[in-house]
N, C-alpha and C. Protein backbone atom coordinates (compact mmCIF):
# COMPACT_ATOMS: atom_id res chain seq x y z
N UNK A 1 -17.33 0.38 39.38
CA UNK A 1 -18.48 0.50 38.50
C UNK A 1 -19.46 -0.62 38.84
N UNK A 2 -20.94 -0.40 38.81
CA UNK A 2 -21.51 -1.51 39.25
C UNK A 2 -21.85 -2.09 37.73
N UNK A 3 -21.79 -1.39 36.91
CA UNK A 3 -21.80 -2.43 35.64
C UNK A 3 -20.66 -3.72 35.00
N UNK A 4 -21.14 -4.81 35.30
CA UNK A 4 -20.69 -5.79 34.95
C UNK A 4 -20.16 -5.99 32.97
N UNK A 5 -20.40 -4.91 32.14
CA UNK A 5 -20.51 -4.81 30.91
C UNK A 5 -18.86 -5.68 30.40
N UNK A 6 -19.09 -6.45 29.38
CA UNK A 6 -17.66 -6.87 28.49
C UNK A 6 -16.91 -6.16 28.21
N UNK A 7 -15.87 -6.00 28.38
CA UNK A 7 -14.72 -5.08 28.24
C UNK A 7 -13.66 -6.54 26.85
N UNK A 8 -13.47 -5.43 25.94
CA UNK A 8 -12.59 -6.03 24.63
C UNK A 8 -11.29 -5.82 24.82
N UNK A 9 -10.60 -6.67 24.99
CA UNK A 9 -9.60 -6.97 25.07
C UNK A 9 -8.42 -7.03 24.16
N UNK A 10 -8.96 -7.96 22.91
CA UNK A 10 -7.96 -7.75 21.75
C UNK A 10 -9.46 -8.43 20.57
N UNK A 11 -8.47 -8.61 19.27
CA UNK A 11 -9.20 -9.02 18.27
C UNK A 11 -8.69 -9.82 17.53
N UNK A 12 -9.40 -11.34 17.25
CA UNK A 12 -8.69 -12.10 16.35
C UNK A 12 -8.54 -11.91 14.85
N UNK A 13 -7.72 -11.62 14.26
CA UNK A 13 -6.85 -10.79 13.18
C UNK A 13 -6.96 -11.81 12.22
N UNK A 14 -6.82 -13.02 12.15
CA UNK A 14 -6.60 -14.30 11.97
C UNK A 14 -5.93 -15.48 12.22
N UNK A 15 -5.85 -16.62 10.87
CA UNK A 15 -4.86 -17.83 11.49
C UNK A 15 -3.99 -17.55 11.73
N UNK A 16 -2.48 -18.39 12.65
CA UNK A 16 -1.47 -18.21 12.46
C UNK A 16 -0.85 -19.62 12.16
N UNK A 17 -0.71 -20.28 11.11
CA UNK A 17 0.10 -21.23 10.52
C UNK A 17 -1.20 -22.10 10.68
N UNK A 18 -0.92 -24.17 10.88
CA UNK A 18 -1.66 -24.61 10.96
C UNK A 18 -2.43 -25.38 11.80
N UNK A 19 -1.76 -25.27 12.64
CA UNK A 19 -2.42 -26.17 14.17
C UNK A 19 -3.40 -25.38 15.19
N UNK A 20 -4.42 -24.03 14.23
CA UNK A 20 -4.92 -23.58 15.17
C UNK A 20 -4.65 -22.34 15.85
N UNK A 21 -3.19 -22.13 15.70
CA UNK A 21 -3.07 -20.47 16.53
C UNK A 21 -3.96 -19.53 16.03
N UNK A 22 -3.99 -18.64 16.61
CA UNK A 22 -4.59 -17.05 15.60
C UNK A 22 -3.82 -16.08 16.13
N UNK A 23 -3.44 -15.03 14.85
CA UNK A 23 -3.05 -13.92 15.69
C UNK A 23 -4.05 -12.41 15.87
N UNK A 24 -3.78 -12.15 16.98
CA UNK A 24 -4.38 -10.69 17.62
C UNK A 24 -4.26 -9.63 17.48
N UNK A 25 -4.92 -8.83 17.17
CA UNK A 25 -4.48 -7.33 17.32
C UNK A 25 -4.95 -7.22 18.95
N UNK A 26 -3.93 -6.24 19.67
CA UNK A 26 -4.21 -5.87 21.21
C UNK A 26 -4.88 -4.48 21.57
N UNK A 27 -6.00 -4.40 22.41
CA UNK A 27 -6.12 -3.43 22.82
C UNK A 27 -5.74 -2.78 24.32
N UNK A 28 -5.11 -3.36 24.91
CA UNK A 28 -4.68 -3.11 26.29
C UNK A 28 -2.98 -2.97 26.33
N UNK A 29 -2.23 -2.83 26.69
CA UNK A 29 -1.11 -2.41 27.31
C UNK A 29 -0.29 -3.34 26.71
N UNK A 30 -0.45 -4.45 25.78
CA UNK A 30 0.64 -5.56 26.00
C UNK A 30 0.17 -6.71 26.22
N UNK A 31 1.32 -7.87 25.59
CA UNK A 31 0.43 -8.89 26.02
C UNK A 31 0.00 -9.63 27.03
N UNK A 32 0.84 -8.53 28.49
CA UNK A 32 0.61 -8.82 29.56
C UNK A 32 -0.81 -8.52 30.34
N UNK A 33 -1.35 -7.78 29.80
CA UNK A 33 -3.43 -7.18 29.97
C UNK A 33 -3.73 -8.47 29.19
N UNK A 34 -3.26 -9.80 28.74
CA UNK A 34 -4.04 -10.70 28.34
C UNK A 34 -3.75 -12.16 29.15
N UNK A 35 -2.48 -12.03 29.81
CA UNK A 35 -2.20 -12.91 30.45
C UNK A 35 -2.39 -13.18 31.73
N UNK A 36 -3.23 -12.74 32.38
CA UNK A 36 -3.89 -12.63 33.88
C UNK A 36 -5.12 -13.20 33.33
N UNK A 37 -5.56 -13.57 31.99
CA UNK A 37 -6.78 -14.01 31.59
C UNK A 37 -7.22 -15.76 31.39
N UNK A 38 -7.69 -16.51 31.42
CA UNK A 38 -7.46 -18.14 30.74
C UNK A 38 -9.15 -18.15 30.06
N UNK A 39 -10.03 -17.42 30.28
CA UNK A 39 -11.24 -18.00 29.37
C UNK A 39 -11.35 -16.41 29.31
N UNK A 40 -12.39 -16.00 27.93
CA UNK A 40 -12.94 -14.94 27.03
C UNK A 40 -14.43 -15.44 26.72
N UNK A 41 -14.88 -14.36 26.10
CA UNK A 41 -15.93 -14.36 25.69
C UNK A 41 -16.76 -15.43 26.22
N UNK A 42 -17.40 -15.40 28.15
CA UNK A 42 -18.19 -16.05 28.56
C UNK A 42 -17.81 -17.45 28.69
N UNK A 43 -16.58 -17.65 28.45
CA UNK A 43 -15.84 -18.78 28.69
C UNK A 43 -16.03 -19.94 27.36
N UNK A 44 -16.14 -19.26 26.41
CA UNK A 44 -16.26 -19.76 24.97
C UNK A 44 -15.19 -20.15 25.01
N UNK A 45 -13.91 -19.29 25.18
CA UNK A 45 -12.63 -19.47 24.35
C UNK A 45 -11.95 -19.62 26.09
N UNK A 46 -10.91 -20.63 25.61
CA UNK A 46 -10.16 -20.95 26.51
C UNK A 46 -8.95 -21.05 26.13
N UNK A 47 -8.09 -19.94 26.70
CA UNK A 47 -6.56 -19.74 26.28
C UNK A 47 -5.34 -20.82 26.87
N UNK A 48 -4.95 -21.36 25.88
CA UNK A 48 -3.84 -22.36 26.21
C UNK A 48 -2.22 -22.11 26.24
N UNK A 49 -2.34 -20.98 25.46
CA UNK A 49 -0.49 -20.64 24.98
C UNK A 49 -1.02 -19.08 24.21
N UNK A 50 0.23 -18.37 24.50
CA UNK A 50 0.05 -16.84 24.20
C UNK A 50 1.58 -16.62 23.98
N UNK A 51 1.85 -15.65 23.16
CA UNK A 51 3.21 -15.38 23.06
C UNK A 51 3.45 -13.99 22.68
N UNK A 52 3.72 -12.81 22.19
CA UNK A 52 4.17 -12.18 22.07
C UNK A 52 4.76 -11.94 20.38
N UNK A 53 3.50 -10.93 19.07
CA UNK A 53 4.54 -11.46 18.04
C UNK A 53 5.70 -10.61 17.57
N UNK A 54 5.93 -9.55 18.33
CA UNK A 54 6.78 -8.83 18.29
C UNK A 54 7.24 -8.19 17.43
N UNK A 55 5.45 -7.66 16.77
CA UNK A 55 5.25 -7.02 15.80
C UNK A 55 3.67 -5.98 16.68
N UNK A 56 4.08 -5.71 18.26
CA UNK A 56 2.45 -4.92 18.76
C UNK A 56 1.72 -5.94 19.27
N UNK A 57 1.58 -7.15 18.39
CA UNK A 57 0.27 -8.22 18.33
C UNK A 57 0.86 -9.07 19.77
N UNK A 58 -0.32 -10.42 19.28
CA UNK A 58 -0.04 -11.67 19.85
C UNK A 58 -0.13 -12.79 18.97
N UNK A 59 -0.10 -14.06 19.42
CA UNK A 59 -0.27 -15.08 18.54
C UNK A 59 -0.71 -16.27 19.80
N UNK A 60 -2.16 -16.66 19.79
CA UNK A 60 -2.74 -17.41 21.14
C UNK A 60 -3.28 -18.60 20.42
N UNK A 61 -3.11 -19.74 21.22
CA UNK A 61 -3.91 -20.95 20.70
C UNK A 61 -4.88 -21.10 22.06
N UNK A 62 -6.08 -21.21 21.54
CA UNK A 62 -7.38 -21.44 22.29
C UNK A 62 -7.66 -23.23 22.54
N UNK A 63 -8.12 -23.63 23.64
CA UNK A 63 -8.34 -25.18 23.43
C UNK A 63 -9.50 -25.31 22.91
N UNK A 64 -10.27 -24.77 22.45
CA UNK A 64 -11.09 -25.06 21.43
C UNK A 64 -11.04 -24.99 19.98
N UNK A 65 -10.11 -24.59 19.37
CA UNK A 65 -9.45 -24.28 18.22
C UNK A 65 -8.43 -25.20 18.20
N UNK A 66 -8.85 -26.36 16.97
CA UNK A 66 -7.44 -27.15 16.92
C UNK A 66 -6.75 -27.64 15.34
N UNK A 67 -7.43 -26.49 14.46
CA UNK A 67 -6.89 -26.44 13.13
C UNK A 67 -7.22 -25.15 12.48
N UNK A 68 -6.74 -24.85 11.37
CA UNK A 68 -6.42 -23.68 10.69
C UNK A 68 -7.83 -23.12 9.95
N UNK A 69 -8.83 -24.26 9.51
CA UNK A 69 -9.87 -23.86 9.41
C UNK A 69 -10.78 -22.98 10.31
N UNK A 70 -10.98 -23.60 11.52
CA UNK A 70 -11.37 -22.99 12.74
C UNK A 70 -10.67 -21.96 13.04
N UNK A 71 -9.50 -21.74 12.77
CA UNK A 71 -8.64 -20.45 13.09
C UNK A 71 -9.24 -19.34 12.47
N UNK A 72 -9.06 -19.48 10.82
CA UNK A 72 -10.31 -18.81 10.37
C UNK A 72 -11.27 -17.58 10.62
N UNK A 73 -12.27 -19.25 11.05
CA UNK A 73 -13.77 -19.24 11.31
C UNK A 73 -14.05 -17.92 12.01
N UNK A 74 -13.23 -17.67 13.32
CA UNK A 74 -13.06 -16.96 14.13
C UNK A 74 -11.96 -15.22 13.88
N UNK A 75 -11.68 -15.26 12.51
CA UNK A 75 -11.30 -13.35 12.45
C UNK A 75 -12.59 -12.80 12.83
N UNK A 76 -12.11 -11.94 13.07
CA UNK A 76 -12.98 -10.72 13.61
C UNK A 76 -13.62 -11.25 14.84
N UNK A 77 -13.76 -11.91 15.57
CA UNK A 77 -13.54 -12.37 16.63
C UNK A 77 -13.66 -11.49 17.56
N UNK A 78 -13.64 -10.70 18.74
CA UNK A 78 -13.54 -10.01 19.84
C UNK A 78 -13.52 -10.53 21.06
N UNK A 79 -12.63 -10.59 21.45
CA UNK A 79 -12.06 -11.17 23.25
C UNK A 79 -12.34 -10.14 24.07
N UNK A 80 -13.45 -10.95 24.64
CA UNK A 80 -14.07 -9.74 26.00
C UNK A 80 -14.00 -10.89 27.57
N UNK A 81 -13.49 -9.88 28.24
CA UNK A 81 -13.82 -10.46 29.81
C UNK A 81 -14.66 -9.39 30.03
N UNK A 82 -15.47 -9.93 31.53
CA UNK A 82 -16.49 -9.05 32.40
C UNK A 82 -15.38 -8.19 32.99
N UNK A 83 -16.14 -6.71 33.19
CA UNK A 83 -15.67 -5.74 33.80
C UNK A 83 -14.79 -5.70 34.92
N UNK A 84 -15.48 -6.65 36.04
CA UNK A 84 -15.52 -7.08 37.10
C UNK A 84 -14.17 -7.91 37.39
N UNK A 85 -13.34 -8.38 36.25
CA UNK A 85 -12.39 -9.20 36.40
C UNK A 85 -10.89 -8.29 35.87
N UNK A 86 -11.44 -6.77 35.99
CA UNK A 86 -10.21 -6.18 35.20
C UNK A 86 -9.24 -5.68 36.27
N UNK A 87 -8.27 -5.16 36.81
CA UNK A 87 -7.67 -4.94 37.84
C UNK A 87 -7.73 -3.56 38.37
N UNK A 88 -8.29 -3.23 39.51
CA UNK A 88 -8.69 -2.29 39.99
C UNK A 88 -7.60 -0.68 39.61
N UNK A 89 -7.96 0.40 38.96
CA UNK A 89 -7.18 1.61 38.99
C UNK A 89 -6.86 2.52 39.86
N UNK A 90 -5.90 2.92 39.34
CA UNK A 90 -5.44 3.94 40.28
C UNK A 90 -5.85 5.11 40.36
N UNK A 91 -5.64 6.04 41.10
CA UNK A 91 -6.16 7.92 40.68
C UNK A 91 -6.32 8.49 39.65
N UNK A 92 -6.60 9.30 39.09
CA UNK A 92 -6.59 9.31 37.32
C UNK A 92 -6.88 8.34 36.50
N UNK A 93 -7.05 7.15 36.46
CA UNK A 93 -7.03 6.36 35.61
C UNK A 93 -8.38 5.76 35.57
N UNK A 94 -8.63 5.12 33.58
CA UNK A 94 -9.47 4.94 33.68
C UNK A 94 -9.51 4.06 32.81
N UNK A 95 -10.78 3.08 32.18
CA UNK A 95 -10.97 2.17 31.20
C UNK A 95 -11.80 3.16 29.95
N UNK A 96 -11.80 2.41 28.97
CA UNK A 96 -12.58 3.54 27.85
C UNK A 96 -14.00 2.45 28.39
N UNK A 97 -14.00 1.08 28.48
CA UNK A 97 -15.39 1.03 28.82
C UNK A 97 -16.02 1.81 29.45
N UNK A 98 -15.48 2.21 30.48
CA UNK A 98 -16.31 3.09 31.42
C UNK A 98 -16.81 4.34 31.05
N UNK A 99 -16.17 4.91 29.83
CA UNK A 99 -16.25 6.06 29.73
C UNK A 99 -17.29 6.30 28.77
N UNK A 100 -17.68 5.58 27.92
CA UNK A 100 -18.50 5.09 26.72
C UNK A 100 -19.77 4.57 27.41
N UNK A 101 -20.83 5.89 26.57
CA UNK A 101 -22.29 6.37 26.48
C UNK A 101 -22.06 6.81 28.22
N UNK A 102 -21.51 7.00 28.83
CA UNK A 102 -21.53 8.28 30.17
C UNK A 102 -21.98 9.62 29.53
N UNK A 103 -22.82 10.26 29.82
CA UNK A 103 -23.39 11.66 29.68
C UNK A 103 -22.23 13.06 29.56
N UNK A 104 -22.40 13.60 28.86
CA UNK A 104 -20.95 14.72 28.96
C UNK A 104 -21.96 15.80 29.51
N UNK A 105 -21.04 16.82 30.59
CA UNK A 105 -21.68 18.00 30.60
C UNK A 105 -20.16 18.99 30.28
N UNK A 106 -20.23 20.25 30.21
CA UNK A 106 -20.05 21.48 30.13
C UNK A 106 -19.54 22.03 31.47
N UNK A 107 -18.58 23.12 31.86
CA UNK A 107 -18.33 22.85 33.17
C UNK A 107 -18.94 24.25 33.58
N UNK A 108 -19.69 24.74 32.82
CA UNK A 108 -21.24 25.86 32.90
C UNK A 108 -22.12 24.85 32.62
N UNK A 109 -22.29 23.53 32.61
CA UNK A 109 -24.01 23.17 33.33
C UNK A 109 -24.52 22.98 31.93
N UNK A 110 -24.19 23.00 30.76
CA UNK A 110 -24.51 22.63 29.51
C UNK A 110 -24.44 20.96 29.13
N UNK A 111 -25.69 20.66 28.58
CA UNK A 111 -25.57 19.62 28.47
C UNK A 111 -25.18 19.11 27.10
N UNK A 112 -23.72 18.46 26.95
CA UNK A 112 -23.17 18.18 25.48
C UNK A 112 -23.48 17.08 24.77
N UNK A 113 -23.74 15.67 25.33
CA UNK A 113 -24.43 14.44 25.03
C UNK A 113 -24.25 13.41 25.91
N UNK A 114 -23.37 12.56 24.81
CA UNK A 114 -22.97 11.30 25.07
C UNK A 114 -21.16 10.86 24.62
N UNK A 115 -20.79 10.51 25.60
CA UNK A 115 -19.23 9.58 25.24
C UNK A 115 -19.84 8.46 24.09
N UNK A 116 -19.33 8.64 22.87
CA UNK A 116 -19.25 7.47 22.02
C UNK A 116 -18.47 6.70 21.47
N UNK A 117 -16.97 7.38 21.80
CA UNK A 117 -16.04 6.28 21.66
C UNK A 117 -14.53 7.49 22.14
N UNK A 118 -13.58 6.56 22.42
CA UNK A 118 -12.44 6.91 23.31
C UNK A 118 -11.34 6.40 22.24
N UNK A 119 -11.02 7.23 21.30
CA UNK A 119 -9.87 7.01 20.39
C UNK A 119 -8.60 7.35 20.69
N UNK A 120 -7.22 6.73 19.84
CA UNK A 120 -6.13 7.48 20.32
C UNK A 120 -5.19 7.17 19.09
N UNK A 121 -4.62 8.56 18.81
CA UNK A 121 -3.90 8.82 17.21
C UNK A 121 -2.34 8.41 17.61
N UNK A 122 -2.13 8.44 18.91
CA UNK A 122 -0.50 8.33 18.89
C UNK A 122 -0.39 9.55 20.20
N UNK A 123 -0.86 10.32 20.14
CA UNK A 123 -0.63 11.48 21.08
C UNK A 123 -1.61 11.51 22.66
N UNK A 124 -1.90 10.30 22.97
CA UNK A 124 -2.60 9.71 24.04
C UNK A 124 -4.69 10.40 23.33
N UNK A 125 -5.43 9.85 24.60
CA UNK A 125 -7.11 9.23 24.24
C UNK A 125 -7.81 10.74 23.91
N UNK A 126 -8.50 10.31 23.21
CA UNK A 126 -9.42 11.93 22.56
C UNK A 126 -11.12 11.17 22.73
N UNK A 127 -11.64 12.03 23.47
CA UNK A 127 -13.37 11.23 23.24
C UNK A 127 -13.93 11.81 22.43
N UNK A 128 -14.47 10.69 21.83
CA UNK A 128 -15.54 11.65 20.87
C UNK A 128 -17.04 11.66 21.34
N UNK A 129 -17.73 13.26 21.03
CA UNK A 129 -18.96 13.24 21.78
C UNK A 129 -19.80 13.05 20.71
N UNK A 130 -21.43 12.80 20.95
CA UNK A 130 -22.28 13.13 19.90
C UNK A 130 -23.36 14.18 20.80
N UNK A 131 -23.42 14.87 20.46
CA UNK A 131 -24.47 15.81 20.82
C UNK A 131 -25.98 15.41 20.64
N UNK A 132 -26.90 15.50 20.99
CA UNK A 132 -28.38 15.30 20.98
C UNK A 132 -29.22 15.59 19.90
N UNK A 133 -28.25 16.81 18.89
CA UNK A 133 -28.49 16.94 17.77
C UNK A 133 -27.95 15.85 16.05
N UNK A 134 -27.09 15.26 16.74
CA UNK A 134 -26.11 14.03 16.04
C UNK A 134 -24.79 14.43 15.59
N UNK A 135 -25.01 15.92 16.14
CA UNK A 135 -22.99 16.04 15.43
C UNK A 135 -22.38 16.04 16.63
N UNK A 136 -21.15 15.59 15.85
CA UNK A 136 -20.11 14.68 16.81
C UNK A 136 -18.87 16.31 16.91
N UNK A 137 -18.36 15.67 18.32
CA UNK A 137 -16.57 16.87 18.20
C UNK A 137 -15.94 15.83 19.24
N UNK A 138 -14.76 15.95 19.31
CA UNK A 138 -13.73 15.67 20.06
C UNK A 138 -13.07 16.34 20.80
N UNK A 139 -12.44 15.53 21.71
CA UNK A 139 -11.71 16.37 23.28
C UNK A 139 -11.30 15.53 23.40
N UNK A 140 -9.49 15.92 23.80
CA UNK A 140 -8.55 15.68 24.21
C UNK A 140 -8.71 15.14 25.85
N UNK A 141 -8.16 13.88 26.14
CA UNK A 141 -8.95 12.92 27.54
C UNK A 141 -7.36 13.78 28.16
N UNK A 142 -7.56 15.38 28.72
CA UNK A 142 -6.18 15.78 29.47
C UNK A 142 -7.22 16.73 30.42
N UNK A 143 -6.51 17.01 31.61
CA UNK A 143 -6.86 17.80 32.70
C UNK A 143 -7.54 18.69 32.42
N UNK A 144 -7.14 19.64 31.60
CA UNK A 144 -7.35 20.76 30.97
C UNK A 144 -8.72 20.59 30.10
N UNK A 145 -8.85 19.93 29.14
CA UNK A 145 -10.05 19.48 28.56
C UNK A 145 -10.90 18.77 28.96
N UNK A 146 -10.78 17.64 30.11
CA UNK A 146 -11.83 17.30 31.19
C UNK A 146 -11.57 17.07 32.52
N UNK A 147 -12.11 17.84 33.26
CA UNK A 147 -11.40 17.88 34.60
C UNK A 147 -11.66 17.18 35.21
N UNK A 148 -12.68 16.93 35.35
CA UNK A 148 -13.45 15.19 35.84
C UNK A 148 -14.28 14.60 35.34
N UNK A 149 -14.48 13.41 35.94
CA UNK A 149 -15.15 11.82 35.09
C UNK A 149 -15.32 11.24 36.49
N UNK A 150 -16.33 10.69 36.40
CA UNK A 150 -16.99 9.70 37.37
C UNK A 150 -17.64 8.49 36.64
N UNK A 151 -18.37 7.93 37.32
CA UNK A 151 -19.04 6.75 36.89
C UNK A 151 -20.78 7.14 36.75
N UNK A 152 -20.74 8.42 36.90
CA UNK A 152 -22.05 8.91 36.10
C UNK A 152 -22.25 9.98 35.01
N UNK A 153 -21.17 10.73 34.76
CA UNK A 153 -20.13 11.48 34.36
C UNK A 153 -19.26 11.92 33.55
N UNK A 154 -19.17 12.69 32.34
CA UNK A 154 -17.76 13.22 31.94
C UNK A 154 -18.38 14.55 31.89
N UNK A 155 -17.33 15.33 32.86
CA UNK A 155 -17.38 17.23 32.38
C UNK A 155 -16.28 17.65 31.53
N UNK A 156 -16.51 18.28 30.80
CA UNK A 156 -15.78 18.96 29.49
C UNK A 156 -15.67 20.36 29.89
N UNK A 157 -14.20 21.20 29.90
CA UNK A 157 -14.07 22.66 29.77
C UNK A 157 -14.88 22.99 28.99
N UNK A 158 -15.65 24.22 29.38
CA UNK A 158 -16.50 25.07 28.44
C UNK A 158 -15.89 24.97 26.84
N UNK A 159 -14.47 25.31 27.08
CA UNK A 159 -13.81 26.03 25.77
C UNK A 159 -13.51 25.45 25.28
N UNK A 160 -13.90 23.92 25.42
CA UNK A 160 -13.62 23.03 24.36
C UNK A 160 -14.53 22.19 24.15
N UNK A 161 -15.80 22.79 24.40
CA UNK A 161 -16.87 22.29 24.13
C UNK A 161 -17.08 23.18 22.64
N UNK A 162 -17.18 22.32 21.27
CA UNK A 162 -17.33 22.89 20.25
C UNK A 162 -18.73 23.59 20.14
N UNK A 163 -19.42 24.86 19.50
CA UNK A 163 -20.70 25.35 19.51
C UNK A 163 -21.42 24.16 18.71
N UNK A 164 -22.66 24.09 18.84
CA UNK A 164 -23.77 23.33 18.37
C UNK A 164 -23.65 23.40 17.13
């Protein structure tokens, strides 16, 4: 992708005890999609210790964070690296950055909108579109419901392109 755009990583949830930790909610794979990382957000935050809370999450102390107030300060928080630093994919595979505000078409040449967000209930990623008119539908991110995606790109089966 030649867009350099922030890709979110996880989210600080809040403190964790008092010397400063916080814990995370994760959006990547584990807390191993965070540990190939040492600075966030433009090199604001600089990761010192990460662990695993073995509850989904994490629990990270930043060296700029060195008490519970500041721990805080920082919920809701969002840990983004540049695009550019994420590890290259394989065939099929993809980031939801990438896929978010890409143009959807129809695989008859219809134009459906925009990717506005790449959700997932438990049963793997569903995009949701908004149409040009403002209503939104969803599609299942499977072969069958989009056969391809590029980096200028998402086509949607006709038949699951919901009517206007």
């Amino acid at each position: 992708m030649a867009s350099d755009k922030p890709v979110t990583l996880a989210a600080i949830v809040g403190a964790h005890g008092v010397t400063g930790e916080v814990r995370l909610k994760l959006f990547g794979e584990g807390v191993e999609s965070l540990q190939r990382f040492r600075a966030f957000n433009d090199s604001a935050l600089t990761l010192s210790k990460l662990r695993d809370d073995g509850k989904g999450g994490a629990v990270a102390r930043f060296a700029e964070v060195t008490d519970r107030n500041a721990a805080e300060a920082l919920r809701g928080t969002l840990l983004t690296v540049p695009r550019s630093a994420l590890p290259p994919l394989d065939e099929g595979e993809y980031y939801h950055a990438d896929l978010l505000g890409l143009p959807a078409v129809s695989t008859d040449g219809t134009d459906l909108g925009e990717v506005i967000a790449v959700e997932n209930y438990g049963a793997g990623d569903v995009l949701e579109i908004k149409r040009p008119t403002g209503k939104r539908f969803m599609v299942p991110m499977r072969i069958e419901a989009v056969p391809e995606w590029d980096a200028a790109r998402v086509v949607i089966a006709a038949q699951f392109a919901e009517a206007d």
